[in-house]
C-alpha atoms as a PDB file:
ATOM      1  CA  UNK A   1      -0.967   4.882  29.204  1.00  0.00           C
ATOM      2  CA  UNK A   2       0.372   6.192  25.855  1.00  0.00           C
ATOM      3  CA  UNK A   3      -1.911   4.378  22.932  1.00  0.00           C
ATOM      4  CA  UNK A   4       1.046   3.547  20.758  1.00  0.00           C
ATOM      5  CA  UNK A   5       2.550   1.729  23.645  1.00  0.00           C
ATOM      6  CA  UNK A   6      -0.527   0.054  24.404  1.00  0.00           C
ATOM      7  CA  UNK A   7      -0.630  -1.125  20.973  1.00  0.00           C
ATOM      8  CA  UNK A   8       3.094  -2.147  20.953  1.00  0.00           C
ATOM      9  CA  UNK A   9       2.587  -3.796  24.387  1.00  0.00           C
ATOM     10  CA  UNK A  10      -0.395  -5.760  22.481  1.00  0.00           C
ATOM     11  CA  UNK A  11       1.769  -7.109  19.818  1.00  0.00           C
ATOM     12  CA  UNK A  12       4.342  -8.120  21.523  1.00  0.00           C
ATOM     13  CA  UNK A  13       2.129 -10.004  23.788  1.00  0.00           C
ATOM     14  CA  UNK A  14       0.054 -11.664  20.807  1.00  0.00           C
ATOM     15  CA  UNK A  15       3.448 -12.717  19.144  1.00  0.00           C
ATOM     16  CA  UNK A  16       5.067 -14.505  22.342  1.00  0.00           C
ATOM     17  CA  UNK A  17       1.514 -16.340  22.626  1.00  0.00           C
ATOM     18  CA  UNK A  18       1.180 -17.106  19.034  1.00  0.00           C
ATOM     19  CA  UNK A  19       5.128 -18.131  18.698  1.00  0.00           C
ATOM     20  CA  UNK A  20       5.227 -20.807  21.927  1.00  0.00           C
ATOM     21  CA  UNK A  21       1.893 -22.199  21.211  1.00  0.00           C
ATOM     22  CA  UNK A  22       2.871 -22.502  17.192  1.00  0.00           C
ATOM     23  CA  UNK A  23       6.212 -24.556  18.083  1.00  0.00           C
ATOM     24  CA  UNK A  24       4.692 -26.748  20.631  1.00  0.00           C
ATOM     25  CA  UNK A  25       1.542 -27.221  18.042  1.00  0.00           C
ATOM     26  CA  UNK A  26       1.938 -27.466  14.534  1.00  0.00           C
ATOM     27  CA  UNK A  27       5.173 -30.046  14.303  1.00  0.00           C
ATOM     28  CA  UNK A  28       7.567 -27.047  14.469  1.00  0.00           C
ATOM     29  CA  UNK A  29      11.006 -28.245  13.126  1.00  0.00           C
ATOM     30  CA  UNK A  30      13.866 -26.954  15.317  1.00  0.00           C
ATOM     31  CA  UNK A  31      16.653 -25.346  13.708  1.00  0.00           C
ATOM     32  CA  UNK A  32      19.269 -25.054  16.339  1.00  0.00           C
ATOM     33  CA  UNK A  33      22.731 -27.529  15.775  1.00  0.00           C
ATOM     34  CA  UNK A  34      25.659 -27.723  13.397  1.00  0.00           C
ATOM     35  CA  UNK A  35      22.742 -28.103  10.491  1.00  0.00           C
ATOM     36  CA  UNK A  36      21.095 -25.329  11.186  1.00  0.00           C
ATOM     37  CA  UNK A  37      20.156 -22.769   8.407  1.00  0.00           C
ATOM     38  CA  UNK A  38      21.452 -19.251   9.188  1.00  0.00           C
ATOM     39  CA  UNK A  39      19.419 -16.649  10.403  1.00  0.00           C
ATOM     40  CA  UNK A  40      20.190 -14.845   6.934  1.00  0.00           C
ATOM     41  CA  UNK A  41      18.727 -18.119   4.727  1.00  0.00           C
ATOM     42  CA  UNK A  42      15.817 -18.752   7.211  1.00  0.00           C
ATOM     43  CA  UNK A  43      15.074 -14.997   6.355  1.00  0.00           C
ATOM     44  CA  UNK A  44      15.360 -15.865   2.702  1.00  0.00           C
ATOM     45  CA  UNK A  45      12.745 -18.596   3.016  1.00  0.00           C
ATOM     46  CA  UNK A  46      10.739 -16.083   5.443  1.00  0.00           C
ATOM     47  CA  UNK A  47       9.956 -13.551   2.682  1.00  0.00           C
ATOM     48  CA  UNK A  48       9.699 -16.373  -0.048  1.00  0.00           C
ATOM     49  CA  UNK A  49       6.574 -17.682   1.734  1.00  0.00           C
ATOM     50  CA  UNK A  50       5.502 -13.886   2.751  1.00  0.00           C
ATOM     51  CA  UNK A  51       5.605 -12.954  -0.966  1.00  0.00           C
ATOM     52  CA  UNK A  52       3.368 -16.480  -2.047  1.00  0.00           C
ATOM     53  CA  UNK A  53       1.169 -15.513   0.239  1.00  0.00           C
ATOM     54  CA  UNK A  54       0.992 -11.734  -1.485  1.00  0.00           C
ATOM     55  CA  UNK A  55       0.851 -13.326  -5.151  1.00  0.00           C
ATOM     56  CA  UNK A  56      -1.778 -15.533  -3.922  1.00  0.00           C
ATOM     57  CA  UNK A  57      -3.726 -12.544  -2.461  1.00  0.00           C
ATOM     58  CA  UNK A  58      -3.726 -10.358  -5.224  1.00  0.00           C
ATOM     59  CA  UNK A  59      -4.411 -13.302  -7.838  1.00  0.00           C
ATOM     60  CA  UNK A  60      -7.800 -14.133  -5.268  1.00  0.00           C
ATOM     61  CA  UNK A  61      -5.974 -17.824  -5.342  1.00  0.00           C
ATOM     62  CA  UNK A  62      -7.358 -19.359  -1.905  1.00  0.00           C
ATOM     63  CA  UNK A  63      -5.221 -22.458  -2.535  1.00  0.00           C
ATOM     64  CA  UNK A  64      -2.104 -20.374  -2.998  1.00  0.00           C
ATOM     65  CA  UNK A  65      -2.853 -18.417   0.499  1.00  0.00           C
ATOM     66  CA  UNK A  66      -4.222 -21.439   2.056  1.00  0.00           C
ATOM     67  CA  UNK A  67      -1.141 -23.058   1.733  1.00  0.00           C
ATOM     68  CA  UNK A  68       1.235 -20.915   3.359  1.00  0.00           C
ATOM     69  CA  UNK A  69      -1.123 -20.359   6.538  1.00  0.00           C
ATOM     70  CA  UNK A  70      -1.051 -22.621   9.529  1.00  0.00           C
ATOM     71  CA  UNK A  71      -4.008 -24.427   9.362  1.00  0.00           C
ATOM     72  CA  UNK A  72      -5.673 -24.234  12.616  1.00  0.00           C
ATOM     73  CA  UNK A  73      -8.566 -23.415  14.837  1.00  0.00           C
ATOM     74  CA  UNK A  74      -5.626 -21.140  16.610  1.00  0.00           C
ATOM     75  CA  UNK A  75      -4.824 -18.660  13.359  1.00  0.00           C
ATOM     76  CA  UNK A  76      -5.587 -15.243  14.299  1.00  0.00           C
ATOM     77  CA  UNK A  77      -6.036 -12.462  11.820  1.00  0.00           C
ATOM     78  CA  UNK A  78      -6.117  -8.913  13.320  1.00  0.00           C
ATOM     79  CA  UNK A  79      -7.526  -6.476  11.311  1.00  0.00           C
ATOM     80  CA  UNK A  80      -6.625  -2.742  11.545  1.00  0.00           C
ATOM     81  CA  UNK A  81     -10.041  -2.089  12.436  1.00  0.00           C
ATOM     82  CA  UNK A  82      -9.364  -3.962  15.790  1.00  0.00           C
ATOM     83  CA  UNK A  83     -11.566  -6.805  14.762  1.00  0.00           C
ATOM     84  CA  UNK A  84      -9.908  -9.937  15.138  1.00  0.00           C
ATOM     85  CA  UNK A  85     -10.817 -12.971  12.655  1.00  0.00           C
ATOM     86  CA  UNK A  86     -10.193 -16.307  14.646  1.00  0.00           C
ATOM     87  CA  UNK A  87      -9.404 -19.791  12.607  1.00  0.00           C
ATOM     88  CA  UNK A  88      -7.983 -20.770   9.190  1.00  0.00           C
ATOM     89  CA  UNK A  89     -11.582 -21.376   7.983  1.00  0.00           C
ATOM     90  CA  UNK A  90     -12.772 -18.338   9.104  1.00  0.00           C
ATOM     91  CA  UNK A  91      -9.563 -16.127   7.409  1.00  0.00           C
ATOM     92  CA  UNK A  92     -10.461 -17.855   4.494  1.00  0.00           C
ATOM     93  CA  UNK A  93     -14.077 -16.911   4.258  1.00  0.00           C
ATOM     94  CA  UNK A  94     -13.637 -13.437   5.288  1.00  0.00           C
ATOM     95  CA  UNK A  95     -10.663 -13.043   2.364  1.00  0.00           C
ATOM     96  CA  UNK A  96     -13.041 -14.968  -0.357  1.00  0.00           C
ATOM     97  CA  UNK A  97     -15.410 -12.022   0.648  1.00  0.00           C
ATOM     98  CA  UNK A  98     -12.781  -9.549   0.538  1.00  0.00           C
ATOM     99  CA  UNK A  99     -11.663 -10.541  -2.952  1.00  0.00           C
ATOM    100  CA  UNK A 100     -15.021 -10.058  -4.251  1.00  0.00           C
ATOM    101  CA  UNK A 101     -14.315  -6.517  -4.657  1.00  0.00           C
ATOM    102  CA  UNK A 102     -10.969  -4.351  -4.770  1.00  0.00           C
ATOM    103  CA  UNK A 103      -8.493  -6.129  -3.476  1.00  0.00           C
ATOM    104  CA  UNK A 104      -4.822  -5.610  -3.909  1.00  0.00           C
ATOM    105  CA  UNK A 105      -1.199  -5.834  -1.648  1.00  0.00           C
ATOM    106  CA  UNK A 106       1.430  -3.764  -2.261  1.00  0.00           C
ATOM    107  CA  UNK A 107       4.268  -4.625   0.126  1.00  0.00           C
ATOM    108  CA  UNK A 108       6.913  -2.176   0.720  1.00  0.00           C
ATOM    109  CA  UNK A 109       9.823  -4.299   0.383  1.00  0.00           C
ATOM    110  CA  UNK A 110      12.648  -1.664   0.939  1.00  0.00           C
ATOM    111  CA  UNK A 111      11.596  -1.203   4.656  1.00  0.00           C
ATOM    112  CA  UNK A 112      10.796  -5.048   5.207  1.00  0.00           C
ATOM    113  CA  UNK A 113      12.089  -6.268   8.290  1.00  0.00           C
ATOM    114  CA  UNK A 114      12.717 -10.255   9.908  1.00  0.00           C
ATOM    115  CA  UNK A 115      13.733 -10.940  12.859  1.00  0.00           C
ATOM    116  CA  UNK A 116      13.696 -14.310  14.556  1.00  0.00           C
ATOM    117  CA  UNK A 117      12.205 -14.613  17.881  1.00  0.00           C
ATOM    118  CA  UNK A 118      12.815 -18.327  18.744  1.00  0.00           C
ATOM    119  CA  UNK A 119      14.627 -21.003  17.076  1.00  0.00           C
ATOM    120  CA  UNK A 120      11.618 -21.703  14.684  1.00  0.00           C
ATOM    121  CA  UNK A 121       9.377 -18.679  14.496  1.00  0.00           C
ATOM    122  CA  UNK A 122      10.072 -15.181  13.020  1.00  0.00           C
ATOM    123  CA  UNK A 123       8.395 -12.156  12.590  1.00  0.00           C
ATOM    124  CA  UNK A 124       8.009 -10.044   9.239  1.00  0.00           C
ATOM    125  CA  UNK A 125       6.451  -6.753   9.266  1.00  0.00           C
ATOM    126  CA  UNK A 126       6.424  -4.506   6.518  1.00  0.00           C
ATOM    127  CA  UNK A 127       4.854  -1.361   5.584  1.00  0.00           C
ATOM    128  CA  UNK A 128       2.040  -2.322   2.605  1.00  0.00           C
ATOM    129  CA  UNK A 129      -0.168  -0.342   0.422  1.00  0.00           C
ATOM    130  CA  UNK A 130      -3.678  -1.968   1.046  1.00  0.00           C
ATOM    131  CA  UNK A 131      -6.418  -1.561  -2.078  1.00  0.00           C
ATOM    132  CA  UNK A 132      -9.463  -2.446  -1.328  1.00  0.00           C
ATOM    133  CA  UNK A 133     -13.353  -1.127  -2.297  1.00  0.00           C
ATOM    134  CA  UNK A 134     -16.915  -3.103  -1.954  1.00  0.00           C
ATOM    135  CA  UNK A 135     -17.869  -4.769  -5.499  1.00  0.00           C
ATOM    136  CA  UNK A 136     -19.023  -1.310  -7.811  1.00  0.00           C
ATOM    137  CA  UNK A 137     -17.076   0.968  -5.398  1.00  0.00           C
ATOM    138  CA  UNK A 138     -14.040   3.129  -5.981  1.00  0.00           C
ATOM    139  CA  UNK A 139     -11.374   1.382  -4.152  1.00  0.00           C
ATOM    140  CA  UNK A 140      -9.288   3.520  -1.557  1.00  0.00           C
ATOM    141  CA  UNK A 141      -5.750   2.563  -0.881  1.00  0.00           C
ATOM    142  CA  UNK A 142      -4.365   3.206   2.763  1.00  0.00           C
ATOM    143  CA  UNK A 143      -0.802   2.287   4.097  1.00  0.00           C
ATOM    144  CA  UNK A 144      -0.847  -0.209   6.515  1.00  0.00           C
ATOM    145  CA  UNK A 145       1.995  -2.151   8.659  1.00  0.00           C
ATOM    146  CA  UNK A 146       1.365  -5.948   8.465  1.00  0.00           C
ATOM    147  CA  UNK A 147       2.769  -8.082  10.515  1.00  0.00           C
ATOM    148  CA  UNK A 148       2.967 -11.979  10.733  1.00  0.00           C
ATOM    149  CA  UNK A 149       4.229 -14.573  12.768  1.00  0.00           C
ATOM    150  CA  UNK A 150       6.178 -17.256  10.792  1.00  0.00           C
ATOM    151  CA  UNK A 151       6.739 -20.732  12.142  1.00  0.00           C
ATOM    152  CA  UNK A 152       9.008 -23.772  10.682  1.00  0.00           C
ATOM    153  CA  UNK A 153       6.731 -27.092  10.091  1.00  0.00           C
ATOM    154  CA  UNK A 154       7.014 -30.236   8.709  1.00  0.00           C
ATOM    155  CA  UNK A 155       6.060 -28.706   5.608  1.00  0.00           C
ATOM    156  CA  UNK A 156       7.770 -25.267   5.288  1.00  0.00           C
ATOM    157  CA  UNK A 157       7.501 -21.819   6.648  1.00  0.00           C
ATOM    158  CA  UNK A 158       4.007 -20.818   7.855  1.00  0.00           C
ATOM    159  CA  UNK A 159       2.349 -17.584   8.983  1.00  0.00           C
ATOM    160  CA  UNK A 160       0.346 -18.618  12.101  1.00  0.00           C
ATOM    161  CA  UNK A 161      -1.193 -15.175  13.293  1.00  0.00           C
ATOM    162  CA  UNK A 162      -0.773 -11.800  11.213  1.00  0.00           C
ATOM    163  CA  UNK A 163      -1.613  -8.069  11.949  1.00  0.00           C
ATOM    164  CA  UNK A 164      -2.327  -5.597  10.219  1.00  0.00           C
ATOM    165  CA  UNK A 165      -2.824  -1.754  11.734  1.00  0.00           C
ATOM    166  CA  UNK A 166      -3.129   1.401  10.145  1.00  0.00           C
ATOM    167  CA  UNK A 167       0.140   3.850   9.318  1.00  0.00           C
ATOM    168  CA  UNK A 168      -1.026   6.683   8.773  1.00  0.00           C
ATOM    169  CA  UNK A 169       2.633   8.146   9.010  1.00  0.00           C
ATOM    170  CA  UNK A 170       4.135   6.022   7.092  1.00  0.00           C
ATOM    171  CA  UNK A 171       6.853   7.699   4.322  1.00  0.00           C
ATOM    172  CA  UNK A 172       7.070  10.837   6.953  1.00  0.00           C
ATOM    173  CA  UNK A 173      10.329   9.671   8.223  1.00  0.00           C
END
């Protein structure tokens, strides 16, 4: 089978499993009915909390990331390197480690995309310069699509599992 469907047949699976099990799990608000936001200000609110969580990245603020990630044993980080880094408590160490050297998002927010894929849970993905170099090492930068699965709690929009794979053809449109 063709790798690039593989890997799209991957996603897609991980993103159904992450969305149902995010709605039924963490309090999910339902946004169906005549008060319903539209898709166009749930978007709004989708890139809001995308762009904390970028600020707090590339400020190293774990409170300001740890507050816009579901917080839960279930949180899935998949790394480009096809590691996958299970939990909230575990994402967190692994960034605190990260941040100890180069570290630095550049989201490429001319080709961002949303799309909702259930009545509380969207997906962002956007194309995103990645910095990063061990403490004392020349950083590299690589573009990388990053992915993540928002969901609607109690207490605002909430990435429950992001991915993040290399692009290597990314700006050869």
């Amino acid at each position: 089978m063709n790798r690039k469907l593989i890997n799209a047949c991957w996603f897609c699976t991980l993103a159904m499993v992450a969305s149902s099990s995010w709605c039924a799990d963490s309090g999910a608000v339902p946004t169906l009915g005549a008060n319903a936001s539209s898709d166009s200000a749930m978007q709004a609110e989708v890139k809001a909390a995308f762009l904390r969580f970028v600020a707090g990245q590339n400020t190293h603020d774990p409170s300001v990331v740890s507050d816009v990630l579901v917080n839960s044993s279930d949180f899935v980080w998949a790394l480009g390197s096809g590691q996958s880094i299970w939990g909230f408590d575990q994402a967190m160490a692994k960034w605190k480690s990260e941040w100890n050297g180069s570290w630095h998002l550049d989201p490429q927010l001319s080709d961002l995309r949303i799309t909702r894929i259930a009545p509380s849970v969207f997906l962002l993905i956007s194309p995103l310069l990645l910095t990063e170099g061990d403490p004392g090492e020349q950083p590299s930068t690589d573009p990388v699509r990053w992915a993540g699965v928002f969901v609607k709690t109690a207490s605002g929009w909430r990435i429950a599992s992001l991915i993040v794979t290399p692009y290597p053809n990314w700006g050869k449109h």
